[in-house]
Protein backbone atom coordinates (compact mmCIF):
# COMPACT_ATOMS: atom_id res chain seq x y z
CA UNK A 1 131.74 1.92 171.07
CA UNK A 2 131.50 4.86 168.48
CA UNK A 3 132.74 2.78 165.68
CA UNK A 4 129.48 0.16 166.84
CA UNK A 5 127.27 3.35 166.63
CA UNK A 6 128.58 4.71 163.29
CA UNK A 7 127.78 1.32 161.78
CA UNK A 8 124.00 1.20 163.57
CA UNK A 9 123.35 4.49 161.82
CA UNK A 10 124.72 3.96 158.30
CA UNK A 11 122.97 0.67 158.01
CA UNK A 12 119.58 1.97 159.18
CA UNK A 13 119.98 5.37 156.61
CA UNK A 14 120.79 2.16 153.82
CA UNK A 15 117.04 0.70 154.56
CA UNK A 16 115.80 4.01 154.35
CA UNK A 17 117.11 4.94 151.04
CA UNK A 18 116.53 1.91 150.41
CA UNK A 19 112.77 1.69 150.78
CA UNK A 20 112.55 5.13 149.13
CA UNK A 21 114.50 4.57 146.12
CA UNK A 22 113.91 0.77 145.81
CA UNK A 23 115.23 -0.65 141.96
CA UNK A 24 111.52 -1.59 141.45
CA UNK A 25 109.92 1.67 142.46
CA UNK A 26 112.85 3.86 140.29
CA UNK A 27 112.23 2.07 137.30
CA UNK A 28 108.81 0.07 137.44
CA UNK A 29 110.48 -3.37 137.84
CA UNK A 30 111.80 -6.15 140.45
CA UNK A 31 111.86 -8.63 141.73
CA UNK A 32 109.39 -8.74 144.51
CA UNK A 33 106.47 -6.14 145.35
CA UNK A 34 103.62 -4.58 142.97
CA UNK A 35 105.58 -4.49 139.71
CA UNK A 36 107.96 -8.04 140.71
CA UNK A 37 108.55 -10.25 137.20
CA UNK A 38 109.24 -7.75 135.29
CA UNK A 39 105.71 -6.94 135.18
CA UNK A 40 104.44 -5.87 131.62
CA UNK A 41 101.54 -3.83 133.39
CA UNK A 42 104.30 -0.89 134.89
CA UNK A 43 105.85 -0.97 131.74
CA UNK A 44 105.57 1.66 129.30
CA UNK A 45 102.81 0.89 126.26
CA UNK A 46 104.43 0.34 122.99
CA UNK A 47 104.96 3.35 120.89
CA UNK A 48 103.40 2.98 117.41
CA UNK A 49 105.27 2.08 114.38
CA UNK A 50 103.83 2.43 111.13
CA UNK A 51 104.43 0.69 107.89
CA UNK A 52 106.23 3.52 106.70
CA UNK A 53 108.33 3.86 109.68
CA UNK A 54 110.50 0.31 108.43
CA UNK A 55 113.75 1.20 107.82
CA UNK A 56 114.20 1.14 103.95
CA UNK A 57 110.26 1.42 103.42
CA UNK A 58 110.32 4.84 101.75
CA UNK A 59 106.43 5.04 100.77
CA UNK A 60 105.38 7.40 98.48
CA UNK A 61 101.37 6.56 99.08
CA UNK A 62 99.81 5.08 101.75
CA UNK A 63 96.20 4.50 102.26
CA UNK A 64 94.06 3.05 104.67
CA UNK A 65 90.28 3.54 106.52
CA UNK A 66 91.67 3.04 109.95
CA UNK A 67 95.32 3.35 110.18
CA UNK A 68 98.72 5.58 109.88
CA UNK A 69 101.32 5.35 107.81
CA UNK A 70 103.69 6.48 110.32
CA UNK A 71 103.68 7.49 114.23
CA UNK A 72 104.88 10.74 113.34
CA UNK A 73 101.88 11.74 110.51
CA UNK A 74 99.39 14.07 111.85
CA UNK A 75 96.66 14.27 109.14
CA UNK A 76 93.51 13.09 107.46
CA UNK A 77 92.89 9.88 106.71
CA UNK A 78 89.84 9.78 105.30
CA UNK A 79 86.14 11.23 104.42
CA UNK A 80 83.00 9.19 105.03
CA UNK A 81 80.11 9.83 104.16
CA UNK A 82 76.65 7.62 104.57
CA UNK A 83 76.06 5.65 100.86
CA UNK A 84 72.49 6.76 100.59
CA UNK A 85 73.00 9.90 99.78
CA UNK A 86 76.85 10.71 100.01
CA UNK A 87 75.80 13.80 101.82
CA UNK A 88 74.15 13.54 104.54
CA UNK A 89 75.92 12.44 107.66
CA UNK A 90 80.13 12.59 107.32
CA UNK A 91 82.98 11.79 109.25
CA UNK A 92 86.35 12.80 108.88
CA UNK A 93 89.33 10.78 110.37
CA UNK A 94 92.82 11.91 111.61
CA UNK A 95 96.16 10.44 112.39
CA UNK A 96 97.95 11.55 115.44
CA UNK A 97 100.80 9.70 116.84
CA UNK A 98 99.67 6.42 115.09
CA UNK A 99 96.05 7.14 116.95
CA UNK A 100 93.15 7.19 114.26
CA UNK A 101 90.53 9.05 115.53
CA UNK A 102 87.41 11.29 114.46
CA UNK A 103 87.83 15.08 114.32
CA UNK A 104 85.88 16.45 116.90
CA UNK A 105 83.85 19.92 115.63
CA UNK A 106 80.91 20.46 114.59
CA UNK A 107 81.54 22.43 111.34
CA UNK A 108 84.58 21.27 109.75
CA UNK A 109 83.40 18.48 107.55
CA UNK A 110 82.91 20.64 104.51
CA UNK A 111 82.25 17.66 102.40
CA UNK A 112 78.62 17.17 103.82
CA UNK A 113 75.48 19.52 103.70
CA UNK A 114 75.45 21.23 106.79
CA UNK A 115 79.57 21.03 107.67
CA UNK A 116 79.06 19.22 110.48
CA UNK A 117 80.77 16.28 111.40
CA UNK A 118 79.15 13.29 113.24
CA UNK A 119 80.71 10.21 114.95
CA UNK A 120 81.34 6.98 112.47
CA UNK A 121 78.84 4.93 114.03
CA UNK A 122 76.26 7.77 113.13
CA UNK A 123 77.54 7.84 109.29
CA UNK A 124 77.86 4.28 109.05
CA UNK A 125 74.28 3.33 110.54
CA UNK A 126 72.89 2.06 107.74
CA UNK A 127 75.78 1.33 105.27
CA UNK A 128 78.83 4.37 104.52
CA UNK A 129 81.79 5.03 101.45
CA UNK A 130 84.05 7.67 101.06
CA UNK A 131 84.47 10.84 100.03
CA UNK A 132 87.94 11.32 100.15
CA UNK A 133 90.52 9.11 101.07
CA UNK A 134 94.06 10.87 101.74
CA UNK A 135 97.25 9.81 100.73
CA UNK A 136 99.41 10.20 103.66
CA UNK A 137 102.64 10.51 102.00
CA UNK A 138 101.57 14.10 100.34
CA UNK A 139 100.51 14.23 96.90
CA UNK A 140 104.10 14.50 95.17
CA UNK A 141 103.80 10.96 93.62
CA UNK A 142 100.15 9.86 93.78
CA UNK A 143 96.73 12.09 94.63
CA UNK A 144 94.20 11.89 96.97
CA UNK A 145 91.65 8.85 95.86
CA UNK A 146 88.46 10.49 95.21
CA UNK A 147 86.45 8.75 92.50
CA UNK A 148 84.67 6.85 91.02
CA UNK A 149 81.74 9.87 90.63
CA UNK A 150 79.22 7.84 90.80
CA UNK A 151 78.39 6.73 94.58
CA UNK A 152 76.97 3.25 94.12
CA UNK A 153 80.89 2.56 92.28
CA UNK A 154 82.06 3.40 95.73
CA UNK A 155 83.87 0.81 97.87
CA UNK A 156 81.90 0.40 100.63
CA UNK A 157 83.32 0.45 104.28
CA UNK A 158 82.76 -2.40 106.78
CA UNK A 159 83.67 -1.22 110.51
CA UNK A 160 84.60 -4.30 111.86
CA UNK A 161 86.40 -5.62 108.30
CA UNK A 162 89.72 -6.95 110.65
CA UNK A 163 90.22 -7.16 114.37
CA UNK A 164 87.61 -4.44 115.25
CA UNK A 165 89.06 -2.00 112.63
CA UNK A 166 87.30 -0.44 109.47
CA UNK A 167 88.80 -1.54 105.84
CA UNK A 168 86.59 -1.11 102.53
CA UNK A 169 84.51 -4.08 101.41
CA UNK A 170 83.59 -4.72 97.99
CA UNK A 171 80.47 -6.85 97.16
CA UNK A 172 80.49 -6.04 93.28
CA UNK A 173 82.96 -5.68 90.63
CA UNK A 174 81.90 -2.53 89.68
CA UNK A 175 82.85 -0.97 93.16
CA UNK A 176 86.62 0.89 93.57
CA UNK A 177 88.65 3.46 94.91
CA UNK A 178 89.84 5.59 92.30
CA UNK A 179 92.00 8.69 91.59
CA UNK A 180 91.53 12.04 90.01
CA UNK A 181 94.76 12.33 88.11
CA UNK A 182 97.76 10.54 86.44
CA UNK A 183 100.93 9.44 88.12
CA UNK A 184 104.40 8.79 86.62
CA UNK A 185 106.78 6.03 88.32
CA UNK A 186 109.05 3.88 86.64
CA UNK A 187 110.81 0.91 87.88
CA UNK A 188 111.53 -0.20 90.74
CA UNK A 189 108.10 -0.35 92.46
CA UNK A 190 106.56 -1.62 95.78
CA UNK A 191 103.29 -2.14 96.21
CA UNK A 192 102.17 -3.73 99.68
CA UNK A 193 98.63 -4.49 100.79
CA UNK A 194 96.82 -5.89 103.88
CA UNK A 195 93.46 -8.06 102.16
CA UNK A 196 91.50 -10.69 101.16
CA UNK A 197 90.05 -12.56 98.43
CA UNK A 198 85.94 -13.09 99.84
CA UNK A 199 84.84 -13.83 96.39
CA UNK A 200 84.99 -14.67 92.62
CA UNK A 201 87.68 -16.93 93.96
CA UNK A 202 88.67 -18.23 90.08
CA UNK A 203 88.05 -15.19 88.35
CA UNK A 204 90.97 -12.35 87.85
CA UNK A 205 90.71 -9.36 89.40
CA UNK A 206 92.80 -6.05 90.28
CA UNK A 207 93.21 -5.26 93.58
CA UNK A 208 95.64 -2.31 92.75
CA UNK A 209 96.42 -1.11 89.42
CA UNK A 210 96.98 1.61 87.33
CA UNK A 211 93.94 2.40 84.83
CA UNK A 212 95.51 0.50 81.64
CA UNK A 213 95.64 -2.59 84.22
CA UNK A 214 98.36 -3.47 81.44
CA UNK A 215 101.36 -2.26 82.96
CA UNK A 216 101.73 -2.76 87.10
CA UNK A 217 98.78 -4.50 89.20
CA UNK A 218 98.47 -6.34 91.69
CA UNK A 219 95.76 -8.89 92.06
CA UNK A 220 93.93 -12.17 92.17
CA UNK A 221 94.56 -15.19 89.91
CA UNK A 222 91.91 -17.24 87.91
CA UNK A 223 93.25 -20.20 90.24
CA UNK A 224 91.75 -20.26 93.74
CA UNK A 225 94.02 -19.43 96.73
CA UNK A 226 96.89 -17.74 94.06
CA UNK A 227 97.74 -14.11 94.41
CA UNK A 228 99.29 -12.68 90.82
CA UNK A 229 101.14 -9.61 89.21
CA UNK A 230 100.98 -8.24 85.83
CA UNK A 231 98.89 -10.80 83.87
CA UNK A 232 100.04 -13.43 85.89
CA UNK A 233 103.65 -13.05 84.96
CA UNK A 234 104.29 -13.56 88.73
CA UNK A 235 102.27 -15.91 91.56
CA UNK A 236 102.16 -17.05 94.92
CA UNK A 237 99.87 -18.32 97.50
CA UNK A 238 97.45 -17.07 99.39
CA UNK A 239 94.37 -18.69 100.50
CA UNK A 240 91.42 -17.12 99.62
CA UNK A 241 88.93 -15.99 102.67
CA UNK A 242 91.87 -15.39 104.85
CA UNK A 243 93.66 -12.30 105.40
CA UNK A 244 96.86 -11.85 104.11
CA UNK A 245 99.70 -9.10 104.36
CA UNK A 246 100.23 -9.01 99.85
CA UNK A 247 102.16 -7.56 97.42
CA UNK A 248 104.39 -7.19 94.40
CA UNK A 249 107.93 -6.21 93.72
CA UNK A 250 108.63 -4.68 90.31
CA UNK A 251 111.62 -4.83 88.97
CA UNK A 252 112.45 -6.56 85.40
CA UNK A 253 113.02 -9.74 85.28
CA UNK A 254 113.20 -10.26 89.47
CA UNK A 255 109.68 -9.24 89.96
CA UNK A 256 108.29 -11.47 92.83
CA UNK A 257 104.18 -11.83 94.39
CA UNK A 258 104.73 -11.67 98.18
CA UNK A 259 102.39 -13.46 100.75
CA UNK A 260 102.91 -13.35 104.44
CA UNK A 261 106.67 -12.23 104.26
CA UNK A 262 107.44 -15.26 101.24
CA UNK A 263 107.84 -14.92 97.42
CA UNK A 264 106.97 -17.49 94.90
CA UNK A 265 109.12 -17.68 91.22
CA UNK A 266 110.18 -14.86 90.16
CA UNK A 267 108.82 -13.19 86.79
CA UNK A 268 109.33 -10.42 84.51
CA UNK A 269 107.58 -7.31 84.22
CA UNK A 270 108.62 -5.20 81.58
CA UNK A 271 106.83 -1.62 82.02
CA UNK A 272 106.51 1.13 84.52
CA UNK A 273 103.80 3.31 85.89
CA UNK A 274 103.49 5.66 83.08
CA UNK A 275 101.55 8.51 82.97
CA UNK A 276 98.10 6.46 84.46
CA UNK A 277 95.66 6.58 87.67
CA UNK A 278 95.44 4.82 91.14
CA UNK A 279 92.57 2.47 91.12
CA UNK A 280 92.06 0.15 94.44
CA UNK A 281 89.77 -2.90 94.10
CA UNK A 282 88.82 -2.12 90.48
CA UNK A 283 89.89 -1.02 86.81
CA UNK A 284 88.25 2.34 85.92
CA UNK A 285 85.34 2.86 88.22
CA UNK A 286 83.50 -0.22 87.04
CA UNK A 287 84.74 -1.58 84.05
CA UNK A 288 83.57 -5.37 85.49
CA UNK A 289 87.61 -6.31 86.61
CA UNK A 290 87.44 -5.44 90.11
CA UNK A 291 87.84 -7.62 92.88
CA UNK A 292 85.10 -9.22 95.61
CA UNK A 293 87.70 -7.93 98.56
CA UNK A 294 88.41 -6.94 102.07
CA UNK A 295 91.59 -4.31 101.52
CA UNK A 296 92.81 -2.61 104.79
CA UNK A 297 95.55 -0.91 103.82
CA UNK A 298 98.05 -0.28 100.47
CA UNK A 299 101.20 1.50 100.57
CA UNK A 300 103.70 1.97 97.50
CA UNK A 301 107.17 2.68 96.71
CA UNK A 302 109.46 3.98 94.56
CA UNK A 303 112.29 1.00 95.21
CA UNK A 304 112.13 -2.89 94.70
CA UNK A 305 111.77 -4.07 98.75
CA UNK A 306 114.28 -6.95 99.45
CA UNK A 307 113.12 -9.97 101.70
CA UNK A 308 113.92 -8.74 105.11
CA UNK A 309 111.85 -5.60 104.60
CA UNK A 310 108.66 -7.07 102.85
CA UNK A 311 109.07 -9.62 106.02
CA UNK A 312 109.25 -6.77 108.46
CA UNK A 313 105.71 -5.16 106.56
CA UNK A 314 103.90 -8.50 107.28
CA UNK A 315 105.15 -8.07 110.72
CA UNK A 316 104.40 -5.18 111.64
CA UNK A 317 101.04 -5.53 109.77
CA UNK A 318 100.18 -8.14 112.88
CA UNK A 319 101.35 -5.78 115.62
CA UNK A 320 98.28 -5.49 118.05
CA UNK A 321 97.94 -1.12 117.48
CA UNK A 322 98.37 -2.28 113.72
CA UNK A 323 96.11 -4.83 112.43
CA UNK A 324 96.40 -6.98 115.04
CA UNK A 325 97.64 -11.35 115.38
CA UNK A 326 94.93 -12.88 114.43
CA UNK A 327 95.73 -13.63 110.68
């Protein structure tokens, strides 16, 4: 008879612990109530991972409008500024665990009369450029981008360029993102890019490039739908009016153009980045070789990227708190 109640009792304080400390309520899964399936909704979000993050990605620039180069930067992204007047309504954006978002105070945006910062909508209500856009990786390798001085040469920014996110926009060849001073990097280099071709579709044109143009750029080919390095020394596809994750890998004679995590033929590019600017979407603030183009995002390296890690940049372009699936 005790034995019968000893066994009643522990079997009973089983269901209790049971029902308190359930395997679906300790760790937000099961198999049957609220969270049953392995339920995605009591699941932890995702935790950002930047470009930059990709294990053998060591970036030594990184720019973007609305993204960071890593989840652990916490730091400006960019300047904007209304296109009118350059002046008179600015925003400045900030990374914070792979969050973009605007700085909220009413005095800090020194780069506008008046200091104060508004949100992006307000600075972007008619049409908005930049000011200042950071480079994310420090300014060791590569400045700030901060020219060209003239305001109409500006890339402008659309705010809904990819998935809901803001990436510059050129309409005119003569529009670029430029920097203030010269940069030394020899062979090996990486340059990635998230953009499109939406114009001048059989007409060359520099996408990124250093201010000779001559030496390492990345661009668009005088064929349609055909992405190219160097003077064409290198090409693959990528159809035009589509995004694309992009890029080049420098290095001699096994220089490759990269579309979508693929090379085409290899090539040969003979000569480093010596001693010359940054320019994005243009050659020299207007010189007539830039490119009609959507550019999200450009990072660069110091090392020639193999295939597995140039495929892991156009995935994790697509991630959805990246860029997002839909190209």
């Amino acid at each position: 008879m005790r034995s019968s109640k000893l066994l009643t009792f522990l079997i009973a304080l089983g269901a209790i612990v049971f029902a308190v400390v359930s395997p679906a309520s300790a760790f937000g899964y099961g198999f049957q109530g609220g969270c049953g399936g392995y339920n995605s909704a009591c699941m932890a979000s995702p935790s950002y991972v930047g470009p930059c993050d990709i294990s053998g990605v060591t970036c030594v620039a990184y720019f973007a409008v609305q993204s960071c180069a890593q989840s652990a930067y916490s730091g400006n992204v960019i300047d904007v500024v209304d296109s009118a007047t350059g002046n008179t309504t600015g925003t400045r954006l900030q990374c914070s665990g792979g969050t973009v978002s605007a700085l909220v105070s009413g005095s800090a945006c020194t780069f506008v009369t008046g200091n104060a910062c508004s949100p992006l909508a307000t600075t972007c209500a008619s049409a908005c450029t930049f000011s200042t856009v950071y480079n994310q990786m420090g300014t060791g390798t590569f400045s700030n981008l901060t020219k060209p001085a003239t305001l109409a040469n500006r890339s402008p920014i659309s705010l809904a360029a990819l998935n809901s996110k803001a990436c510059f926009s050129t309409t005119a060849t003569t529009q670029g993102i430029q920097s203030t001073s010269n940069s030394t990097l020899a062979q090996p280099v990486s340059i990635m890019a998230v953009a499109q071709r939406s114009g001048n579709f059989t007409t060359t044109s520099r996408l990124v490039a250093d201010a000779t143009g001559g030496n390492i750029n990345l661009g668009w080919s005088t064929s349609a739908n055909t992405i190219r390095l160097t003077a064409g020394v290198a090409t693959q596809t990528a159809t035009d009016s589509v995004f694309h994750s992009i890029g080049g890998i420098y290095n001699g004679a096994s220089s490759v153009a990269v579309a979508d995590g693929t090379a085409g033929s290899p090539g040969n590019t003979t000569t480093s980045w010596n001693n010359t600017d940054l320019e994005l979407q243009n050659d020299n603030g207007g010189a007539g070789t830039g490119s009609i183009s959507i550019l999200c995002e450009v990072l660069i390296t110091g090392s020639a990227l193999n295939s597995t890690q140039y495929g892991a940049l156009s995935t994790n372009a697509r991630l959805a708190n990246r860029w997002g699936s839909s190209f």
